[in-house]
Protein backbone atom coordinates (compact mmCIF):
# COMPACT_ATOMS: atom_id res chain seq x y z
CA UNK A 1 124.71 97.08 112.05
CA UNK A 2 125.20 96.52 108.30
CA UNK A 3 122.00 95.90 106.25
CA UNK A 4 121.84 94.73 102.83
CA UNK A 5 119.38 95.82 100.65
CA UNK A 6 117.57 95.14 96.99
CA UNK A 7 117.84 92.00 95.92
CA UNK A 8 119.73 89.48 97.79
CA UNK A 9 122.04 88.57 94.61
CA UNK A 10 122.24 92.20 93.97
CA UNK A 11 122.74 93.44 97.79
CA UNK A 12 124.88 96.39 98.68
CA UNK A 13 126.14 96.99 102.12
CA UNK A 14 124.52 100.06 103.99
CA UNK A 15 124.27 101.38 107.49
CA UNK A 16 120.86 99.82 108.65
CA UNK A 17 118.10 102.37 110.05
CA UNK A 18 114.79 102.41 110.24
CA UNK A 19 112.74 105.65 109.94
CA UNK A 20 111.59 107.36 113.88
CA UNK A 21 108.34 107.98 112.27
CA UNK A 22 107.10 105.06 110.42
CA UNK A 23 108.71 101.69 109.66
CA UNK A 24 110.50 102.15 106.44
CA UNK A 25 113.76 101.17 106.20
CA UNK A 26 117.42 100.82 104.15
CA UNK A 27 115.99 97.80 102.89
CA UNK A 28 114.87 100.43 100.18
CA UNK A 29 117.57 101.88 97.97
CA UNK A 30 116.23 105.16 97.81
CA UNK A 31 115.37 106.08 101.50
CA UNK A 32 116.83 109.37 103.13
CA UNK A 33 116.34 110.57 106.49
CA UNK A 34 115.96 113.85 107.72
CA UNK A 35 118.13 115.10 110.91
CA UNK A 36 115.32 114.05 113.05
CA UNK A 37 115.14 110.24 111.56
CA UNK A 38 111.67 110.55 109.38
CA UNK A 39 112.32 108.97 105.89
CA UNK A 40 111.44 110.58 102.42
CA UNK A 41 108.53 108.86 102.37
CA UNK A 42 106.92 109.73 105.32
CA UNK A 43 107.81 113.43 104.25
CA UNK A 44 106.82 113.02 100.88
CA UNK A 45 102.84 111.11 101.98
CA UNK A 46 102.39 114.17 104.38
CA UNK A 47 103.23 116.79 101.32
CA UNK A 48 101.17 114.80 98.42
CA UNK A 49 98.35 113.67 100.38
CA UNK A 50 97.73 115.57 103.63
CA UNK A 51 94.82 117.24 101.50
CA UNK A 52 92.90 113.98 100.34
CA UNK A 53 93.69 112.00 103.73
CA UNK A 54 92.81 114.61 106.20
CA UNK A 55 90.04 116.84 103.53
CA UNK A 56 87.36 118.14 105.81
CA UNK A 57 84.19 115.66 105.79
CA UNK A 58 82.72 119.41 104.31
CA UNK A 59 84.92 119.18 101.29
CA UNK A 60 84.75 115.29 100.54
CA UNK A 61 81.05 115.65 99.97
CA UNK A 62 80.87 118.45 98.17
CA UNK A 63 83.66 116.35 95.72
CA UNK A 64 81.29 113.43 96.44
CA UNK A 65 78.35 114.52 95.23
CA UNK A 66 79.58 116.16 92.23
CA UNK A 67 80.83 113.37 91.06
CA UNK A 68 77.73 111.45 91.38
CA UNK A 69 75.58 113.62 89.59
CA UNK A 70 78.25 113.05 86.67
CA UNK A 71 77.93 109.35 86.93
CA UNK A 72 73.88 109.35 87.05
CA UNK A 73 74.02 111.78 84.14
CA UNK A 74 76.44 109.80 81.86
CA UNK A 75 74.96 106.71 82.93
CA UNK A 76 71.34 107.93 81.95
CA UNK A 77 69.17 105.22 79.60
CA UNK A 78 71.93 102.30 80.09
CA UNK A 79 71.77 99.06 82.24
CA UNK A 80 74.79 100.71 84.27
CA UNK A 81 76.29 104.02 85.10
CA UNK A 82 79.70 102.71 86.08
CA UNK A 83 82.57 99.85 86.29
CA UNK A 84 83.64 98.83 90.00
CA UNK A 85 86.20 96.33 89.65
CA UNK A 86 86.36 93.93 92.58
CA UNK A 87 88.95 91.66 93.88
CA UNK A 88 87.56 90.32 97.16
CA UNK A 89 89.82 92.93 98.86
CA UNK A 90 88.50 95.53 101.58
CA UNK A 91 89.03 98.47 99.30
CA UNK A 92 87.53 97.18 96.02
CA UNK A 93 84.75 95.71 98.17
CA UNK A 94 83.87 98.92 100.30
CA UNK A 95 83.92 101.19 96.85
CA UNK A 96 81.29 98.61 95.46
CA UNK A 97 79.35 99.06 98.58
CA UNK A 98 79.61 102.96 98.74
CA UNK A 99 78.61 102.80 94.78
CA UNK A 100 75.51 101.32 96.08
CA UNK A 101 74.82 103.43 98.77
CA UNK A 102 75.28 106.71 97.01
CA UNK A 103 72.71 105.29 94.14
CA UNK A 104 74.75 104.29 91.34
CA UNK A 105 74.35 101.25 89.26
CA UNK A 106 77.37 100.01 89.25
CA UNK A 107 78.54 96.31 87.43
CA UNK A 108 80.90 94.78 89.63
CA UNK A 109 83.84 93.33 87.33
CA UNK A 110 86.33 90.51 88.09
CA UNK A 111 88.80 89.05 86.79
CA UNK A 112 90.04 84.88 87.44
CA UNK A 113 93.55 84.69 86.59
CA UNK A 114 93.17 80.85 88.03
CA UNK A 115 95.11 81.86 91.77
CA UNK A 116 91.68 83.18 93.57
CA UNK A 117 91.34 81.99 97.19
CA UNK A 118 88.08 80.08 98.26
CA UNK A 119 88.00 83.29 100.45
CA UNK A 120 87.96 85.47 97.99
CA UNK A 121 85.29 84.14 96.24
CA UNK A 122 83.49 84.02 99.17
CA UNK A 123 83.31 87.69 99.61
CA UNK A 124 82.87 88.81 96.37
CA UNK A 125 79.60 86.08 96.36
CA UNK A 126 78.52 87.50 99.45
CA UNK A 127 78.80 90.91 98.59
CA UNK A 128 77.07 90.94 95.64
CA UNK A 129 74.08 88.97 97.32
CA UNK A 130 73.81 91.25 99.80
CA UNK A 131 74.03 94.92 97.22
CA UNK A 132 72.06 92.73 94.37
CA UNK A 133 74.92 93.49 92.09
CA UNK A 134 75.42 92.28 88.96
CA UNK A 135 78.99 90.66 87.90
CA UNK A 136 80.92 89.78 85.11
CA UNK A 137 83.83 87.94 85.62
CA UNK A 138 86.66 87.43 82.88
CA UNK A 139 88.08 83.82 83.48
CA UNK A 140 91.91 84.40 81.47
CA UNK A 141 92.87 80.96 79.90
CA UNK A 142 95.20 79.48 82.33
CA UNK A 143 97.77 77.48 80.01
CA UNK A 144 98.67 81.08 78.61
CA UNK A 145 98.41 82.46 81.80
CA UNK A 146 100.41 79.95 83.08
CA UNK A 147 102.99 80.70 80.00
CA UNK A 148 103.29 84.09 80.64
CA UNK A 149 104.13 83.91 84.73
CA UNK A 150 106.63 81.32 83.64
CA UNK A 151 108.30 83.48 81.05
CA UNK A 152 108.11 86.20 83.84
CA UNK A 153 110.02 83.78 86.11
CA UNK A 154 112.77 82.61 83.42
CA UNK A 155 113.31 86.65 83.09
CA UNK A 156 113.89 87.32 86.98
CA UNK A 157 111.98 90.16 86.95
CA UNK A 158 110.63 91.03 90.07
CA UNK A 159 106.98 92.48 89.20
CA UNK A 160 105.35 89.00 88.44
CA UNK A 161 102.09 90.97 89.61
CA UNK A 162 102.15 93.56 86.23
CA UNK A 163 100.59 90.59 84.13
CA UNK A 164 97.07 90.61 86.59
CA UNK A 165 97.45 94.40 87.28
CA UNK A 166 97.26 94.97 83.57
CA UNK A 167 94.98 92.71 82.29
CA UNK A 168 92.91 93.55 85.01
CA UNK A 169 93.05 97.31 83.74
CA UNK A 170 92.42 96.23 80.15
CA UNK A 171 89.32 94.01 81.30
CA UNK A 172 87.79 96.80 83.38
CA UNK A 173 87.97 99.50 80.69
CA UNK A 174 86.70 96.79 77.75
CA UNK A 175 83.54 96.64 79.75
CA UNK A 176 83.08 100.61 80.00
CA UNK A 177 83.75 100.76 76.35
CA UNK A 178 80.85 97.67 75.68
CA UNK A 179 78.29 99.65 77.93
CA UNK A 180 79.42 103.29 76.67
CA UNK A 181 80.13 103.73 80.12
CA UNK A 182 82.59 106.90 81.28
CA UNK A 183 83.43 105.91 84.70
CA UNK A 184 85.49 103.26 86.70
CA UNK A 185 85.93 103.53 90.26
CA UNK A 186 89.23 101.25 92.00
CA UNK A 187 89.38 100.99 95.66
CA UNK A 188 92.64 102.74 94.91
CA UNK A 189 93.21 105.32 98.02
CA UNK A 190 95.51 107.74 99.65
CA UNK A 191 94.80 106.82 102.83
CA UNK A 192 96.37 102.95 102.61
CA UNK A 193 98.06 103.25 99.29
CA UNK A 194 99.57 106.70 99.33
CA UNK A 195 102.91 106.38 100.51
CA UNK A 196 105.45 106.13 97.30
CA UNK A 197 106.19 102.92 96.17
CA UNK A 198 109.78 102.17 96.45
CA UNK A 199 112.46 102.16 93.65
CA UNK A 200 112.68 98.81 92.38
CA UNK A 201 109.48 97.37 94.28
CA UNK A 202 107.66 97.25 91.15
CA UNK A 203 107.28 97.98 87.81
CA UNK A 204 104.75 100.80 85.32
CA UNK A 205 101.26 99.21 85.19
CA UNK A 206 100.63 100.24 81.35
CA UNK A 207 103.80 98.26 79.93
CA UNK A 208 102.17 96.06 77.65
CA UNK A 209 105.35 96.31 75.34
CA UNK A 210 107.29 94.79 78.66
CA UNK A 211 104.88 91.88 78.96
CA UNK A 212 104.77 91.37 74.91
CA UNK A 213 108.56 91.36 75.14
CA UNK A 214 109.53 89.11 77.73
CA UNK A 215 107.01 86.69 76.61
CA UNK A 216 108.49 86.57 73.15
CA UNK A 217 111.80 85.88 74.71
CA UNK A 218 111.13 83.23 76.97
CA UNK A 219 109.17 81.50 74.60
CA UNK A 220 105.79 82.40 73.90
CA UNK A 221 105.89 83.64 70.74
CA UNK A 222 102.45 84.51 70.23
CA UNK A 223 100.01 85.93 72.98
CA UNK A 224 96.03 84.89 71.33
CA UNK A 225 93.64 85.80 74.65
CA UNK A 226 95.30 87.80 77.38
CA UNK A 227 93.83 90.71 77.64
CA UNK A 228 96.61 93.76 77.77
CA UNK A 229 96.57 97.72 77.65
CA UNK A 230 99.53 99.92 76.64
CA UNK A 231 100.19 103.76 77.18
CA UNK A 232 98.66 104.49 73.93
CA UNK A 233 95.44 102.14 75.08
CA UNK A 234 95.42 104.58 78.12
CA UNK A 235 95.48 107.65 75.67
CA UNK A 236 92.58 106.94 73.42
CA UNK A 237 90.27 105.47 76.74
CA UNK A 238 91.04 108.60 78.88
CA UNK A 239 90.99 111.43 76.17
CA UNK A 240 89.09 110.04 73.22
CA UNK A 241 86.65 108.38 74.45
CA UNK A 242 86.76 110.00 77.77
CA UNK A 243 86.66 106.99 80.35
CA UNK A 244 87.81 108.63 83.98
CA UNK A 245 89.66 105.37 85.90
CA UNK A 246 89.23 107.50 89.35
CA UNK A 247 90.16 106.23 93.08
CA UNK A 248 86.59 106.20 94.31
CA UNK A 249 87.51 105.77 97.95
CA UNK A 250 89.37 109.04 97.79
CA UNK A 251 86.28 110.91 97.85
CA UNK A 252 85.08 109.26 100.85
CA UNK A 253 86.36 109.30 104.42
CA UNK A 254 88.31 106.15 104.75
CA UNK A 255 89.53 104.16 107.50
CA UNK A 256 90.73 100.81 106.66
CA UNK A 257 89.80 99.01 110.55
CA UNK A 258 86.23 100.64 110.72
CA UNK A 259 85.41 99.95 107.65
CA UNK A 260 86.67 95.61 107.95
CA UNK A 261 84.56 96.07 111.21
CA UNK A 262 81.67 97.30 108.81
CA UNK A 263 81.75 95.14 106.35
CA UNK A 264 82.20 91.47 108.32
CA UNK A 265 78.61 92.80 110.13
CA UNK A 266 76.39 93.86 107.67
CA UNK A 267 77.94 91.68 104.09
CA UNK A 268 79.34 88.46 105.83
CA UNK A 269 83.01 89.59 104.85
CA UNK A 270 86.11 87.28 105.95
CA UNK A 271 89.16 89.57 106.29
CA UNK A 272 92.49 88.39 105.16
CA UNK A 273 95.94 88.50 107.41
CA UNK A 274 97.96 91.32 105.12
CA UNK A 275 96.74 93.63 102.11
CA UNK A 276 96.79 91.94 98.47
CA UNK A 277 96.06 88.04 100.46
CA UNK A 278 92.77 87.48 99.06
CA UNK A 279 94.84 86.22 95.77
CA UNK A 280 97.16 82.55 96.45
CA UNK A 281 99.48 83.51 94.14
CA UNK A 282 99.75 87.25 95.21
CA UNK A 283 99.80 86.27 99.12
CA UNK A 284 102.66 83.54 97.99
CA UNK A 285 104.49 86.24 96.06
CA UNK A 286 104.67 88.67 98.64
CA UNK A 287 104.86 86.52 101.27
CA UNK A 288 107.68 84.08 100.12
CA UNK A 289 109.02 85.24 96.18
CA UNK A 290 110.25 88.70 97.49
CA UNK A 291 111.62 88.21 100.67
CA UNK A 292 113.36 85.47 99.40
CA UNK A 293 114.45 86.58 95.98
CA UNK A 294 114.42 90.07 96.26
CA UNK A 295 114.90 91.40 99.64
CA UNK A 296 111.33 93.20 99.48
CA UNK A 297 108.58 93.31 102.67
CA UNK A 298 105.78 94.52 101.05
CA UNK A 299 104.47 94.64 104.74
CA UNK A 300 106.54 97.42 105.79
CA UNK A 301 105.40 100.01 102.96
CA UNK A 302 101.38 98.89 103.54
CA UNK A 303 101.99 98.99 107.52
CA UNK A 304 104.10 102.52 107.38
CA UNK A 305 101.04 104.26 105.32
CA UNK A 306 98.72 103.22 107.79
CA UNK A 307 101.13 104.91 109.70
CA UNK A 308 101.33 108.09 108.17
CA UNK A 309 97.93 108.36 107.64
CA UNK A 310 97.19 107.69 111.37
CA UNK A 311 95.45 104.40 110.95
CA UNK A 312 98.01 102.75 113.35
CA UNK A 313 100.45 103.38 115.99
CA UNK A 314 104.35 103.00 115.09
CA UNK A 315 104.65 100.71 117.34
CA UNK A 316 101.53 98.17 116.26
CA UNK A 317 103.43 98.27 112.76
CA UNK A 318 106.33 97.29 114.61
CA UNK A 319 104.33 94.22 115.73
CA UNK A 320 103.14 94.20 112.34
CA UNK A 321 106.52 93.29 111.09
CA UNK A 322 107.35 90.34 113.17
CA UNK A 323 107.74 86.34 112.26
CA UNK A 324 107.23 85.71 108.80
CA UNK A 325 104.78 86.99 106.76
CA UNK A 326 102.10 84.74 106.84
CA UNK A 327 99.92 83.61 109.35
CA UNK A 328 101.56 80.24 109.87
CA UNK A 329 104.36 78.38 108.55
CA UNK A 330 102.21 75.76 107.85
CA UNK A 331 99.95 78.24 106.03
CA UNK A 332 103.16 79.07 103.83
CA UNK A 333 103.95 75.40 103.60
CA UNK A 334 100.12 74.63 101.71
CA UNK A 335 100.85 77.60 99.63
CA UNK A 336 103.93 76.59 98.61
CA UNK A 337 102.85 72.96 97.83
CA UNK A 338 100.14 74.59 95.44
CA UNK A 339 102.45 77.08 93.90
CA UNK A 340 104.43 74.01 92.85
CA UNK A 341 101.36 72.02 91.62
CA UNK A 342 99.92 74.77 89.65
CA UNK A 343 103.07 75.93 88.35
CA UNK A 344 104.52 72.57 87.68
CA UNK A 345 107.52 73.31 89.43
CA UNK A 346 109.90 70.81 91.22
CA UNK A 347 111.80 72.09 94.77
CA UNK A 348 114.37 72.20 92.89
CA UNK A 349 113.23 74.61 90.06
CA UNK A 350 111.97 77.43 92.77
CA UNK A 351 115.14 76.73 94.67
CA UNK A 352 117.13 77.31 91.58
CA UNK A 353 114.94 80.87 90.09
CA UNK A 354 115.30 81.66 94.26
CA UNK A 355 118.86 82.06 93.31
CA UNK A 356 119.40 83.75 89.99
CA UNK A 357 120.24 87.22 89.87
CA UNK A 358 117.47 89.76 89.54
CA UNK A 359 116.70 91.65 85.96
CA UNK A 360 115.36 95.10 85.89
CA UNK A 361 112.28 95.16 83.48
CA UNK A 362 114.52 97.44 81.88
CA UNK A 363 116.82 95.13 80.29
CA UNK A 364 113.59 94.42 78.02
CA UNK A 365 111.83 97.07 75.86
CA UNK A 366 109.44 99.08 77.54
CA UNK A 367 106.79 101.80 77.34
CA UNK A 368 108.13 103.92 80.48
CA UNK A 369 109.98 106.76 78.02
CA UNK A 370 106.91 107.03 76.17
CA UNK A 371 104.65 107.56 78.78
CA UNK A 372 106.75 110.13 80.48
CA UNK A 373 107.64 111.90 77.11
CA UNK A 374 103.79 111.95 76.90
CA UNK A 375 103.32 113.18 80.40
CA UNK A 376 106.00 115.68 79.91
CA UNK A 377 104.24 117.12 76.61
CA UNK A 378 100.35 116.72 78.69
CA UNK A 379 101.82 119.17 81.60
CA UNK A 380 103.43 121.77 79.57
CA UNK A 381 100.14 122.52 77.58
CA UNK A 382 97.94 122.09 80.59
């Protein structure tokens, strides 16, 4: 059988096969297999994260309560003693509630890039009743939002999803640096999120010089409120004034299933169908923009961790994959109908940027040598 992977206008013809251990497959450029049939990635999750993902419950708390005792301590005399952004997602919502738990005073932060889902809002409004939280929530102005995405779709670029991961990084450490606060804890994790993201699948976080430049040459020419944050923002948060962005959920045992179970009893959580749907516009990317465009299932990489990290069976990923990925074509049908509202897009327009080639963020200028020149120069004196 011959499979074509990356994007569909840039597809090369390979041998299809699908990894014995997990459910990666050649629908990702850079995939070897062993002589057994296990992929890179599956080999490369086991060496990189056996030690978070399977730490001894021992181990986790000392690492647990050490870093507490930082956060009370740096957190001493102010109305908080750490950031927890929050999406309406299982793992941003579980770190708020272990924040809690463990006795920090965490402020929740979110950010409304205009695309949340009534769910979403739901849970995060539930949650925060429940922990007596407080929130701030950064509302981004959606006709320059709007600007931006549609400069990022005029580009072909396939990380659409770099304008709310960054601004979302830029809004959660501007609210550490208003409170003088040292500590911001993601739901990021090892245990659902540890398996290497593909080649191609996305695109460095920090590139604010990406998202400046493809702006300016689709036609914004001049960016007045989004909030952004570069490699050299990262430098002076992390080592001058000494703000730690740290996967919180790393130092706790973590099992994605137990932990939905937990939350719908005791904080009135809805889950969501697949990771990243709490968002319309992220569930509508993933779920129609790069199948269709780029020959990417985000499902398989989010199913094969939970894989790896023995959260699921190979063969209820398997299941996993099946039919389209959404709930219901009709589901995909409202989300498309809204996509073209909000966007103010015709059939024909999606139709048409369905069809253009892909661009690598590359063809633009971007911060990646910098921040591996800079990583290069931080390992060799460390």
């Amino acid at each position: 059988m011959i499979h074509k992977h990356s994007s569909q206008n840039h597809s090369v013809s390979v041998r299809y096969q699908q990894c014995t251990n997990c459910v990666m497959d050649t629908s990702a450029a850079d995939i070897i297999f062993n002589e057994e049939g296990i992929c890179n990635f599956c080999i490369e999750f086991e060496a990189n994260n056996d030690q978070i993902v399977n730490e001894s419950r021992k181990n986790k708390n000392i690492r647990l309560d050490e870093l507490i005792q930082k956060i009370k301590k740096s957190g001493k005399q102010k109305p908080y003693d750490c950031i927890v952004g929050v999406s309406g997602g299982v793992d941003s919502s579980w770190a708020l509630v272990q924040a809690k738990q463990h006795g920090l005073r965490p402020l929740a932060v979110h950010m409304d890039n205009g695309w949340d889902s009534e769910l979403a809002q739901n849970n995060i409004a539930r949650l925060l009743k429940y922990l007596d939280i407080d929130l701030y929530t950064h509302v981004i102005d959606w006709e320059e939002y709007r600007a931006l995405m549609q400069a990022f779709f005029d580009a072909d670029v396939i990380d659409i999803e770099l304008l709310y991961d960054n601004a979302m990084i830029a809004v959660n450490y501007a609210q550490a640096n208003k409170y003088r606060l040292k500590y911001i804890l993601s739901g990021d994790n090892q245990a659902t999120e540890g398996m290497a993201m593909p080649v191609g699948w996305n695109w460095f976080k920090y590139d604010k010089k990406n998202i400046i430049s493809i702006a300016k040459k689709h036609g914004v020419k001049r960016i007045t409120s989004f909030p952004s944050f570069g490699t050299l923002d990262f430098v002076w948060s992390h080592f001058v004034k000494q703000v730690s962005f740290l996967p919180f959920l790393d130092y706790l045992p973590y099992n994605k299933f137990r932990v939905l179970d937990e939350l719908e009893a005791n904080y009135g959580y809805k889950r969501y169908p697949y990771k990243h749907y709490e968002s319309i516009f992220t569930r509508f990317y993933q779920g129609y923009i790069l199948p269709k465009k780029f020959g990417v299932d985000k499902r398989m990489l989010h199913l094969s961790t939970l894989v790896a990290s023995g959260q699921m069976t190979r063969s209820d990923a398997l299941v996993g994959l099946e039919g389209i990925p959404y709930p219901s074509e009709k589901n995909l049908e409202e989300d498309l109908d809204y996509f073209l509202k909000k966007m103010r897009w015709s059939t024909a327009e999606l139709n048409t940027y369905i069809a253009r080639k892909e661009i690598s963020h590359s063809y633009y200028p971007t911060e990646r040598p910098l921040w591996f020149y800079l990583s290069e120069l931080y390992k060799r004196f460390n």
